[in-house]
N, C-alpha and C. Protein backbone atom coordinates (compact mmCIF):
# COMPACT_ATOMS: atom_id res chain seq x y z
N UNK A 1 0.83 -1.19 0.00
CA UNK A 1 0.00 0.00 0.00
C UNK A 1 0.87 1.25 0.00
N UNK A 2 2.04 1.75 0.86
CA UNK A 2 2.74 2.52 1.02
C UNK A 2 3.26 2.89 -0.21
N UNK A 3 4.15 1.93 -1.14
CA UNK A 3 4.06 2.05 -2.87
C UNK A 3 3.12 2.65 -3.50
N UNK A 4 1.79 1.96 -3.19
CA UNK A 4 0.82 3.09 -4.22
C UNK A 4 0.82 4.60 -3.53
N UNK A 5 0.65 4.67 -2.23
CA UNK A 5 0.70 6.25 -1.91
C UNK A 5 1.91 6.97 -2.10
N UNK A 6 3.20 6.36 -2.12
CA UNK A 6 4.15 7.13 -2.38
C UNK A 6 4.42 7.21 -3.79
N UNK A 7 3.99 6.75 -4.38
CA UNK A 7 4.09 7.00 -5.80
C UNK A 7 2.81 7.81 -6.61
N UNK A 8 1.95 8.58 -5.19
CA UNK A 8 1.00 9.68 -5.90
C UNK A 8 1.86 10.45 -5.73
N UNK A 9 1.41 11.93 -6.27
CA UNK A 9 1.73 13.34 -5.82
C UNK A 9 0.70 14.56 -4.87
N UNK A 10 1.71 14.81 -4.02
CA UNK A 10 1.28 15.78 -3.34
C UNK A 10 0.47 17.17 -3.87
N UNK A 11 -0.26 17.54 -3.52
CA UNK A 11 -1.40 18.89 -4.20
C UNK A 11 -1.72 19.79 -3.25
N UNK A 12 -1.74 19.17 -2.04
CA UNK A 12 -2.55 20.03 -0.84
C UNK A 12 -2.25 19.56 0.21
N UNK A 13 -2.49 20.19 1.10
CA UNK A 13 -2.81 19.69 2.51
C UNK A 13 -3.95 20.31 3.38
N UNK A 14 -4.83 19.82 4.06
CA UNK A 14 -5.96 20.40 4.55
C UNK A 14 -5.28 20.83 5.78
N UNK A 15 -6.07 22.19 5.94
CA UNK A 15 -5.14 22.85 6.68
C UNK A 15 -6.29 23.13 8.35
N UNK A 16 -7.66 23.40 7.75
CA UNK A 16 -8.58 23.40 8.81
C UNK A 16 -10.00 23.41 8.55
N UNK A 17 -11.04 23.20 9.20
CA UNK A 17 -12.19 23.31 8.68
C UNK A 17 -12.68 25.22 8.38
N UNK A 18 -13.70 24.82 7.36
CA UNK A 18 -13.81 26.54 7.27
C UNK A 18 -15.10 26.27 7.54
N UNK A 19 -16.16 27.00 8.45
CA UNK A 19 -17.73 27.17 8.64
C UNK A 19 -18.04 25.85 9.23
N UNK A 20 -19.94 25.95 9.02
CA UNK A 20 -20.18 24.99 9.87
C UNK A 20 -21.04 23.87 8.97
N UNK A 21 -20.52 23.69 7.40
CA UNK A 21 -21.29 23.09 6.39
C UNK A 21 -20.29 21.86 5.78
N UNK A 22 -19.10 21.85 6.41
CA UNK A 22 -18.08 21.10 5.98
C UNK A 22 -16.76 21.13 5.05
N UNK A 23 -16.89 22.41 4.49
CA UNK A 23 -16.06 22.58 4.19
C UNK A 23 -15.11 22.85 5.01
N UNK A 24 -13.26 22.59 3.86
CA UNK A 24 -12.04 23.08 4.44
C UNK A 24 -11.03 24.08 3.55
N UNK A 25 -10.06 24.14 4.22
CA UNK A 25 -9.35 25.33 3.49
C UNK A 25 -8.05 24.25 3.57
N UNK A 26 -7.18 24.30 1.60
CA UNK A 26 -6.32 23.75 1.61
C UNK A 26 -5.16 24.29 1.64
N UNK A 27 -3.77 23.93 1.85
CA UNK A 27 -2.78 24.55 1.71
C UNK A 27 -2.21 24.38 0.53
N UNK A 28 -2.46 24.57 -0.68
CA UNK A 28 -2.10 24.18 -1.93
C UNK A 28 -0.31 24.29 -2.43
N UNK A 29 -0.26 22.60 -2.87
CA UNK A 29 1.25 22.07 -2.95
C UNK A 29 0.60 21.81 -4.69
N UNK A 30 1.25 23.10 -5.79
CA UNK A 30 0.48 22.36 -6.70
C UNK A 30 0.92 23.99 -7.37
N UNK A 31 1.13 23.91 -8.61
CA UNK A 31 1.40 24.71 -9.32
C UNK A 31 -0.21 25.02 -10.19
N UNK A 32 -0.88 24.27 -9.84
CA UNK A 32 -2.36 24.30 -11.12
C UNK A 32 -3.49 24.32 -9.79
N UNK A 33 -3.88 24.82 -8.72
CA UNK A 33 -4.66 24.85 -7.68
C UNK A 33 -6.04 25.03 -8.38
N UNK A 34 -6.69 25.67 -9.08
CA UNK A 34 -7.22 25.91 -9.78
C UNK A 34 -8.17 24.35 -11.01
N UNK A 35 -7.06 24.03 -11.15
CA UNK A 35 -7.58 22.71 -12.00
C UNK A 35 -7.70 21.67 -11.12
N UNK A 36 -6.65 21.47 -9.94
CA UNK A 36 -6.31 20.45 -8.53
C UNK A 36 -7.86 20.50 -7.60
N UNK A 37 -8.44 21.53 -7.81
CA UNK A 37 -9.11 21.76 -6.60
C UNK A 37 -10.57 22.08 -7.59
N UNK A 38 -11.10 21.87 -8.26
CA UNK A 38 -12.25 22.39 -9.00
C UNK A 38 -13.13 21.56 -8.99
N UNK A 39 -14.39 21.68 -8.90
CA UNK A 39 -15.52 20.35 -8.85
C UNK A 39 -15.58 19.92 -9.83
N UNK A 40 -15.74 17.98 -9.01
CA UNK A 40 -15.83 16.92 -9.66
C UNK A 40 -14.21 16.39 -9.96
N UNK A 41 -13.24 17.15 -9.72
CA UNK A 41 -11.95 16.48 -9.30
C UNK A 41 -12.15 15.78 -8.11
N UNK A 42 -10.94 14.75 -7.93
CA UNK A 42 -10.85 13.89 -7.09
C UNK A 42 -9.94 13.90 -6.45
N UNK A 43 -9.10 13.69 -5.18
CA UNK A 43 -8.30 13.87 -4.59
C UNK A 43 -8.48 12.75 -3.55
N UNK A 44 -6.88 12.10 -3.25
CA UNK A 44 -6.41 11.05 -2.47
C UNK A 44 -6.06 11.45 -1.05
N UNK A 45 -6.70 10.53 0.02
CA UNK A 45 -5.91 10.78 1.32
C UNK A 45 -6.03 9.23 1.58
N UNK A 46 -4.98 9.56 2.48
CA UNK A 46 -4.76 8.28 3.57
C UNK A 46 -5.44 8.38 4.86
N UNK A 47 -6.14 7.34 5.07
CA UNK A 47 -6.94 6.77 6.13
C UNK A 47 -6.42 5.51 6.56
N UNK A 48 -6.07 5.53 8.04
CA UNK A 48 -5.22 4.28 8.47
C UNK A 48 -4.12 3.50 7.14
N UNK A 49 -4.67 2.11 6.83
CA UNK A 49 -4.21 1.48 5.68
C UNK A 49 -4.35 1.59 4.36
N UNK A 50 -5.50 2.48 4.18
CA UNK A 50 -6.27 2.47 3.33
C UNK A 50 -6.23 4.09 2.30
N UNK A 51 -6.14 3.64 0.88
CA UNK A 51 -6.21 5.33 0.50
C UNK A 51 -7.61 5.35 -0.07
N UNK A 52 -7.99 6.35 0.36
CA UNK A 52 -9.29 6.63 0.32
C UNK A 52 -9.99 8.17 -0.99
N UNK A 53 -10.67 7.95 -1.80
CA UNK A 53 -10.63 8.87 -2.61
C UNK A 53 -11.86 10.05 -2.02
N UNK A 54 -11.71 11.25 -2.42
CA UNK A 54 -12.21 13.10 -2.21
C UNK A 54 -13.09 13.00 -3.12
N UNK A 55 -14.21 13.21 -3.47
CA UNK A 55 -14.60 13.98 -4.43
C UNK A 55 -15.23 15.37 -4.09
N UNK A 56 -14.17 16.77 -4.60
CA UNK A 56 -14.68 17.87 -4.64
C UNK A 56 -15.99 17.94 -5.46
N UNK A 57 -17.18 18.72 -4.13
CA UNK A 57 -18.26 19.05 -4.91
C UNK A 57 -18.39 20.48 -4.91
N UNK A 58 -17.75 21.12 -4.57
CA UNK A 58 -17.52 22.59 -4.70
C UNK A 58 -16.39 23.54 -4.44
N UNK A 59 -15.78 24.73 -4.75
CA UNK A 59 -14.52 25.12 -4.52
C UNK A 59 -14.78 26.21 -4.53
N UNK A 60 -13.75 27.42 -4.09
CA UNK A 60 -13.54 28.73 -4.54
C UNK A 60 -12.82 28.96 -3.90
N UNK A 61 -11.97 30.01 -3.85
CA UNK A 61 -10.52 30.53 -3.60
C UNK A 61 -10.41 32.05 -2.64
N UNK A 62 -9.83 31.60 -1.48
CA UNK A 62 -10.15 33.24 -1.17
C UNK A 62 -8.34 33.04 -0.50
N UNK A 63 -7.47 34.33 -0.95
CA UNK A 63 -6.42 34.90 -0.79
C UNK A 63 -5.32 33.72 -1.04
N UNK A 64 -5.57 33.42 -2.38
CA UNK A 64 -5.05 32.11 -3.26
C UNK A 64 -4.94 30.73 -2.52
N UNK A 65 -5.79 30.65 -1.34
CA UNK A 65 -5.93 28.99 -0.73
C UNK A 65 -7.43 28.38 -1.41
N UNK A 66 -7.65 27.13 -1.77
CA UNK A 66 -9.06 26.73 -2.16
C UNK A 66 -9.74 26.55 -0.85
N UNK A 67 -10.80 26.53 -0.74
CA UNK A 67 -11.77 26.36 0.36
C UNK A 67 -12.81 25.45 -0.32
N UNK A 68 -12.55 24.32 -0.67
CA UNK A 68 -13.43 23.25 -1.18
C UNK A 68 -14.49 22.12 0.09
N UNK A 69 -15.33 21.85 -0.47
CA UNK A 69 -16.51 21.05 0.41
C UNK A 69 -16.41 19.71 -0.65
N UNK A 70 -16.18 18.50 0.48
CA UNK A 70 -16.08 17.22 -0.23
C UNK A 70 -17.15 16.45 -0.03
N UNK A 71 -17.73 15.37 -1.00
CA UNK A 71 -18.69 14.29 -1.07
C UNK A 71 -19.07 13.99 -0.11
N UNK A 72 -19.79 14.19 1.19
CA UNK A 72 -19.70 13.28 2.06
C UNK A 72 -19.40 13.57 3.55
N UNK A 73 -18.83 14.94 3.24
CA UNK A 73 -18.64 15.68 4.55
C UNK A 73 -18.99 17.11 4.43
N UNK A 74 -20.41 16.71 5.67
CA UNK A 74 -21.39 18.11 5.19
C UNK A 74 -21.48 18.36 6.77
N UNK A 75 -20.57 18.34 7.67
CA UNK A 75 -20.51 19.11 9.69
C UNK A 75 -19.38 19.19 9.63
N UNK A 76 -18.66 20.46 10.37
CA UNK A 76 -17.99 21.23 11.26
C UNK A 76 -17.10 19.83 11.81
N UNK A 77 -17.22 18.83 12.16
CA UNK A 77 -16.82 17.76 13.21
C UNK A 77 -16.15 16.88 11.81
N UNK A 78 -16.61 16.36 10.88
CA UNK A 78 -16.32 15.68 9.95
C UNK A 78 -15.09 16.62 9.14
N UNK A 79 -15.07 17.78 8.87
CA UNK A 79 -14.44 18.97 8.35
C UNK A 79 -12.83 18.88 9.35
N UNK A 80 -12.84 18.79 10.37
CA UNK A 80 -12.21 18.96 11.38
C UNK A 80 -11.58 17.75 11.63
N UNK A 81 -12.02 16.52 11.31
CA UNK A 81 -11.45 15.37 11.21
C UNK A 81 -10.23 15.26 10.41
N UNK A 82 -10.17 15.83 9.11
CA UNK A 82 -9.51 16.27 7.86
C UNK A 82 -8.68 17.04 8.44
N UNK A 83 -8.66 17.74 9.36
CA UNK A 83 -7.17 18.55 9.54
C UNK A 83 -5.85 17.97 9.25
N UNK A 84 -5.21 18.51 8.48
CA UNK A 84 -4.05 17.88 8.47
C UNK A 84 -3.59 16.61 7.23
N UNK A 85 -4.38 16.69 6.37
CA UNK A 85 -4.87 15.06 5.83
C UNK A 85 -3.97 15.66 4.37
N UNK A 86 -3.00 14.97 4.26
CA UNK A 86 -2.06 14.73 2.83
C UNK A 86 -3.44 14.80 1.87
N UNK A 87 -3.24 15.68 0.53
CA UNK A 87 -4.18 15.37 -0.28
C UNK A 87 -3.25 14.90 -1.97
N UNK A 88 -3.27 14.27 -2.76
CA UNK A 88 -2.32 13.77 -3.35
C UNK A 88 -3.40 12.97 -5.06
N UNK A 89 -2.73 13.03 -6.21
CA UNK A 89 -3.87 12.95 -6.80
C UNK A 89 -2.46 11.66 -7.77
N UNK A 90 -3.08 10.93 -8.77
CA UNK A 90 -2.27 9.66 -9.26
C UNK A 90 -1.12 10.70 -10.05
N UNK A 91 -0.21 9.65 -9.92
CA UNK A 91 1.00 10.44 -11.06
C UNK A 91 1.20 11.08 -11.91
N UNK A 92 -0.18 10.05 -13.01
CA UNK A 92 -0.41 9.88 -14.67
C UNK A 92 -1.48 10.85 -14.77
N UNK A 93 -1.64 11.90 -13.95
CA UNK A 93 -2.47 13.05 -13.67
C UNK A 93 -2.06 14.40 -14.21
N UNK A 94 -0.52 14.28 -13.87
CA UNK A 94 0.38 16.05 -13.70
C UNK A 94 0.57 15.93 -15.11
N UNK A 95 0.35 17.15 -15.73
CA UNK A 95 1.08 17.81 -17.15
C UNK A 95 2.63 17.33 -16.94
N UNK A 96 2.81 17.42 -18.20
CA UNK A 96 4.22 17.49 -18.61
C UNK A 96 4.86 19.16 -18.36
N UNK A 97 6.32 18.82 -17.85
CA UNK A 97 6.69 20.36 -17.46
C UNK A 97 7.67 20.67 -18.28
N UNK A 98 7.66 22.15 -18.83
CA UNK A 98 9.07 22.26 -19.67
C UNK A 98 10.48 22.01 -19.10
N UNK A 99 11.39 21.77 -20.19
CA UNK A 99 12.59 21.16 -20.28
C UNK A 99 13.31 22.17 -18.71
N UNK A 100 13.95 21.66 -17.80
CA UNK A 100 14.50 22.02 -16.41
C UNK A 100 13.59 22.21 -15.56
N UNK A 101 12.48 22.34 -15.44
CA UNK A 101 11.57 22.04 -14.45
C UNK A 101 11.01 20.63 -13.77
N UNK A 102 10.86 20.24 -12.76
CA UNK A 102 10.59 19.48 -12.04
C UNK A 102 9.41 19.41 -11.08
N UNK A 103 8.87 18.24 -10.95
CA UNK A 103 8.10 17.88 -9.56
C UNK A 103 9.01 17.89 -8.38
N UNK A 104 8.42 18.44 -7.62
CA UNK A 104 8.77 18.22 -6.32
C UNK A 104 9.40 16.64 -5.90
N UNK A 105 8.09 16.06 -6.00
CA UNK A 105 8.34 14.74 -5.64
C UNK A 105 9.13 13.79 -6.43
N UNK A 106 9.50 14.32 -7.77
CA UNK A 106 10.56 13.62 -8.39
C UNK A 106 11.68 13.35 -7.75
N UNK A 107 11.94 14.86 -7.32
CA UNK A 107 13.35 14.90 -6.70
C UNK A 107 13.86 14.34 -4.91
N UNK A 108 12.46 14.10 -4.45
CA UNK A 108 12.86 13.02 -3.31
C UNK A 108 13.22 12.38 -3.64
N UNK A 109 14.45 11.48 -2.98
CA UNK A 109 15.01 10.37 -2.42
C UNK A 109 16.46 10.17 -3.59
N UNK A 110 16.42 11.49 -4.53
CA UNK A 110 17.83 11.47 -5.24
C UNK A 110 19.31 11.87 -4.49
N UNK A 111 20.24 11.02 -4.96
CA UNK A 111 21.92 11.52 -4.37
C UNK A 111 21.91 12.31 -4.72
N UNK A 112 23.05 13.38 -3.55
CA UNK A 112 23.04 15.03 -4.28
C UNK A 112 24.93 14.25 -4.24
N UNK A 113 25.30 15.02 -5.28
CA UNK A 113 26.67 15.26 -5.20
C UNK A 113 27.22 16.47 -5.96
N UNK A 114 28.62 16.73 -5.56
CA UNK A 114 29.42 17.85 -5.80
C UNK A 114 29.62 17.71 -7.50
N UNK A 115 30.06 18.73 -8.08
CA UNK A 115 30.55 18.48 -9.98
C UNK A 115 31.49 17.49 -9.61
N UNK A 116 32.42 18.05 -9.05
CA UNK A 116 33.81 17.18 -8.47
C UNK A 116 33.24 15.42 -8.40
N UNK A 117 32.12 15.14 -7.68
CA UNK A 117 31.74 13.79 -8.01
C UNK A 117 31.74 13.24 -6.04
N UNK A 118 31.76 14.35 -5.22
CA UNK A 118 31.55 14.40 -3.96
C UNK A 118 30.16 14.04 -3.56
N UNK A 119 30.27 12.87 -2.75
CA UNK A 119 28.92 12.37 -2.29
C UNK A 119 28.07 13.18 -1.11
N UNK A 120 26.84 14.34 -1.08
CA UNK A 120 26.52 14.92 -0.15
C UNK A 120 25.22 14.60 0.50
N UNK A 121 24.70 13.72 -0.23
CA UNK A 121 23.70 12.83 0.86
C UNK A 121 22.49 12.62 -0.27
N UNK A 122 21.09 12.41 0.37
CA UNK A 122 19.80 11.97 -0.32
C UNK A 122 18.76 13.32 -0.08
N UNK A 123 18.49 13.32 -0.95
CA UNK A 123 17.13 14.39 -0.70
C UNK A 123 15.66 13.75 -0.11
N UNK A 124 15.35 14.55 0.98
CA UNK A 124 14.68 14.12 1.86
C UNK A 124 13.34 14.76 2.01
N UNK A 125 13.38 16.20 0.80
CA UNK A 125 11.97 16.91 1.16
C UNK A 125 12.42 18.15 0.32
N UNK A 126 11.30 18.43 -0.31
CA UNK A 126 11.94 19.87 -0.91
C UNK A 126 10.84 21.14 -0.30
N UNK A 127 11.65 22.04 0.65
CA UNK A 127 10.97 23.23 0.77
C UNK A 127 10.77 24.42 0.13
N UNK A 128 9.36 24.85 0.46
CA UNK A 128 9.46 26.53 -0.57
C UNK A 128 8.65 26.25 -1.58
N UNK A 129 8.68 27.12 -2.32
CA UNK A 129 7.67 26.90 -4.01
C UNK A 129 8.95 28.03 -4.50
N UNK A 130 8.77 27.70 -5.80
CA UNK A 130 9.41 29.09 -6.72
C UNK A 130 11.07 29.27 -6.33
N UNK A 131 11.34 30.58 -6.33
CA UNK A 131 12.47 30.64 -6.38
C UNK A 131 13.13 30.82 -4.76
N UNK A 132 12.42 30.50 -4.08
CA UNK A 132 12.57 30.37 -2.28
C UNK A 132 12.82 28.51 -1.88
N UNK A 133 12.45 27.72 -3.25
CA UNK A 133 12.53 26.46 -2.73
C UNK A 133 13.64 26.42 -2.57
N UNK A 134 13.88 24.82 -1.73
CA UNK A 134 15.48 24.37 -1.30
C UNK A 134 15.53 22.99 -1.19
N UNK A 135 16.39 22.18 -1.60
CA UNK A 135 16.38 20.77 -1.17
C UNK A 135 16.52 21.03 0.08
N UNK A 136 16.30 20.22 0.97
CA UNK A 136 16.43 19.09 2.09
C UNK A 136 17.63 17.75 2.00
N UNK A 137 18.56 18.17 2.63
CA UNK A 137 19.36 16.66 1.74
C UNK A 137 19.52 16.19 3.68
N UNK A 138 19.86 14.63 3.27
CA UNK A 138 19.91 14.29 4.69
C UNK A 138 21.74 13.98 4.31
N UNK A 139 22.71 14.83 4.91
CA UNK A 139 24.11 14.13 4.33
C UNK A 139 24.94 12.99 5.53
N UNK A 140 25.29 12.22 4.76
CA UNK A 140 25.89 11.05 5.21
C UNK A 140 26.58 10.94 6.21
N UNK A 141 26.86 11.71 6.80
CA UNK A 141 28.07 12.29 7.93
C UNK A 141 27.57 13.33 8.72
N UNK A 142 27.10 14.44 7.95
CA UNK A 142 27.00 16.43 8.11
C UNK A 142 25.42 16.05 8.98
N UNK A 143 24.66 15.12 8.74
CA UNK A 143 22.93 15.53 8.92
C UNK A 143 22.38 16.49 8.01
N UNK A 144 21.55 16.93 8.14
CA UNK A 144 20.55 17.84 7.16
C UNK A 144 21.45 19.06 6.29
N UNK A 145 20.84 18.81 5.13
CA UNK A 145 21.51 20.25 4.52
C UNK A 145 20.46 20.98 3.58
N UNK A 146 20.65 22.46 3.92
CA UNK A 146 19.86 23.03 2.87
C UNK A 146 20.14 23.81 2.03
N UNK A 147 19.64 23.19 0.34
CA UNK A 147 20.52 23.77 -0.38
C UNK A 147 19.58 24.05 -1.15
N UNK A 148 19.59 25.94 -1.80
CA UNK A 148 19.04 26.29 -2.61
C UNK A 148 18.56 25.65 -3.85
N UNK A 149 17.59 25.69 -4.35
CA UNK A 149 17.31 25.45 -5.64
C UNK A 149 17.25 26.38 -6.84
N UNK A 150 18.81 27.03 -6.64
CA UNK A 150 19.13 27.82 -7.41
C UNK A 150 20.02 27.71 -9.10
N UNK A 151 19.64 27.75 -10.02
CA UNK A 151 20.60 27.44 -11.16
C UNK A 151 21.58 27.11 -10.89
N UNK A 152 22.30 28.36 -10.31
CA UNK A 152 23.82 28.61 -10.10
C UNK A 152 24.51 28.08 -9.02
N UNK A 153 23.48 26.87 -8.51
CA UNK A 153 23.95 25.63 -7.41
C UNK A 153 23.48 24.30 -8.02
N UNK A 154 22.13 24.26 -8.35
CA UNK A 154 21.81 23.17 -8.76
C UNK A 154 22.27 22.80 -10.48
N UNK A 155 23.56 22.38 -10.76
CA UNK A 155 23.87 22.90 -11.98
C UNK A 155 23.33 21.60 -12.79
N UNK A 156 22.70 20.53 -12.29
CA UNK A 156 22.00 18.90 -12.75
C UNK A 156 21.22 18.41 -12.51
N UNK A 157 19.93 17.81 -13.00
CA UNK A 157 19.18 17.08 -12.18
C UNK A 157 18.88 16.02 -13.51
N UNK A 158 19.47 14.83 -12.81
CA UNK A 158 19.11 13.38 -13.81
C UNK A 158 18.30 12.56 -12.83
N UNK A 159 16.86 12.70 -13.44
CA UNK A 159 15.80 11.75 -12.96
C UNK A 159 16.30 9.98 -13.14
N UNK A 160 16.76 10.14 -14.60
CA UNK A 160 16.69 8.57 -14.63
C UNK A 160 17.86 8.15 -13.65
N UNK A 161 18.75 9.07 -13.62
CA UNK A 161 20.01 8.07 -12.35
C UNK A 161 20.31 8.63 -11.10
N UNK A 162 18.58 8.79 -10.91
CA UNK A 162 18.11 9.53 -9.58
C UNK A 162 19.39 10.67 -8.80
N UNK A 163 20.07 11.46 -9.67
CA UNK A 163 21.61 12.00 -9.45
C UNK A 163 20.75 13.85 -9.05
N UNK A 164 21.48 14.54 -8.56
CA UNK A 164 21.26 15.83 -8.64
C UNK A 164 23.11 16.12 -8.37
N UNK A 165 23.33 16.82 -9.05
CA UNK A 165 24.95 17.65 -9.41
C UNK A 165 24.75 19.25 -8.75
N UNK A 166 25.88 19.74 -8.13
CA UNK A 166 25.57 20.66 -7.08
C UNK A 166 26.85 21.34 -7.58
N UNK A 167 27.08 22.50 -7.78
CA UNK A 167 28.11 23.55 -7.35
C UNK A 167 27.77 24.20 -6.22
N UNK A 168 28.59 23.84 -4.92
CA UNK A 168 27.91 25.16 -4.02
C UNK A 168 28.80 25.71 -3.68
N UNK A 169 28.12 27.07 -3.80
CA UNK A 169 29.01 28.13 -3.23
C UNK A 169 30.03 27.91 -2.29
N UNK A 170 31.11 28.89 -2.06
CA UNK A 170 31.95 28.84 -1.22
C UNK A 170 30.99 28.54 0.48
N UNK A 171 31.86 27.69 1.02
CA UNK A 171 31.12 27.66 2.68
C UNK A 171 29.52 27.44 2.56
N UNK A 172 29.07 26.56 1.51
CA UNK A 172 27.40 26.41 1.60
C UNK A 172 27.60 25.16 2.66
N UNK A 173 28.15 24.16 2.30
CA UNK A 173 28.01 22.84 3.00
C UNK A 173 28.59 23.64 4.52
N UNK A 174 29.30 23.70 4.95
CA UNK A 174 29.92 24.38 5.73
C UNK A 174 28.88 25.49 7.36
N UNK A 175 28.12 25.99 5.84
CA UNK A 175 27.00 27.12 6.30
C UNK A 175 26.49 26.38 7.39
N UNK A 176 25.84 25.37 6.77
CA UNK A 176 24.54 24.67 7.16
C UNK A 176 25.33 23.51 8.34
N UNK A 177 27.03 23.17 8.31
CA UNK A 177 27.13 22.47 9.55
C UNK A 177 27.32 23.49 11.06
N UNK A 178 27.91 24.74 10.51
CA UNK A 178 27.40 25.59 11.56
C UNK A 178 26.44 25.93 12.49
N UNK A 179 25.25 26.14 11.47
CA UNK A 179 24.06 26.15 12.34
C UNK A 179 23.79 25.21 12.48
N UNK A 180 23.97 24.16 12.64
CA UNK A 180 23.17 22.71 13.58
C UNK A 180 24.65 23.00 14.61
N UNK A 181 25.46 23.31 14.87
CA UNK A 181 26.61 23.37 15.86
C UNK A 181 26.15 24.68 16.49
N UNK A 182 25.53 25.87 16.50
CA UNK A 182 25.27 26.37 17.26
C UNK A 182 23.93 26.29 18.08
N UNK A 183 23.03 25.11 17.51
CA UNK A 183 21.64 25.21 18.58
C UNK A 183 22.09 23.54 19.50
């Protein structure tokens, strides 16, 4: 089961109930919120063992979060249950993205290494949207590192040999063993 859910993609996350009719307000992980979140789309969560399918029956958007009401959950209590609930839709779902762009979730669980051919760990989570994102790398030795997802660092990303190629700046790796040495 864990296979089929980890091999959806992430879109949202319910963040809280909104009113007292069942709807919630999502935190939208999703470049297309708009098409992700529109009635009669469908959307995946996990329930105990089980993935369980959404059907949005209504949506609208207030200060670019959706505030959608699902099939089935029409109280405040049911709405509220959902806090927190991964929302994630099948793979064979997402558009194709132009040439250097990426899913998020592609790039979990790839080796990061140096041009040089320096091993700096696995990517473990990517934070941010846009030009604020950052890998998450967990490194082999160092613990966590965070490294921009900037051109002029991220100078590679090969899906098929799950690889990401890194120039980093002077003192980036460095940066980031600092601050875990000062807390």
């Amino acid at each position: 089961m864990d296979s089929a859910w980890d091999g959806m993609a992430m879109v949202g996350r319910i963040a809280r109930a909104h009113g007292n009719r069942g709807q919630v307000i999502v935190n939208p992980e999703t470049d297309f919120p708009e098409e992700r979140f529109k009635p009669g789309s469908v959307v995946y969560r996990r329930k105990g063992d089980r993935i369980e399918p959404l059907k949005i029956t209504a949506a609208r958007f207030h200060r670019g979060r959706p505030i959608i009401a699902l099939d089935g959950v029409d109280t405040m209590d049911a709405a509220e249950a959902l806090a927190g609930a991964e929302l994630r839709i099948d793979a064979e779902m997402l558009h194709p993205l132009p040439p250097g762009s990426f899913y998020q979730h592609d790039l979990v669980g790839c080796a990061v290494e140096t041009s040089e051919g320096i091993a700096v760990g696995h990517v473990t989570s990517v934070e941010g949207s846009g030009a604020g994102s950052r890998l998450v790398v967990q490194g082999s030795a160092s613990g966590e590192i965070l490294i921009p997802l900037a051109e002029e660092i991220v100078v590679g990303v090969h899906l098929a040999r799950r690889t990401i190629v890194i120039q980093p700046l002077d003192g980036l790796l460095d940066l980031n063993l600092a601050r875990r040495q000062r807390f």
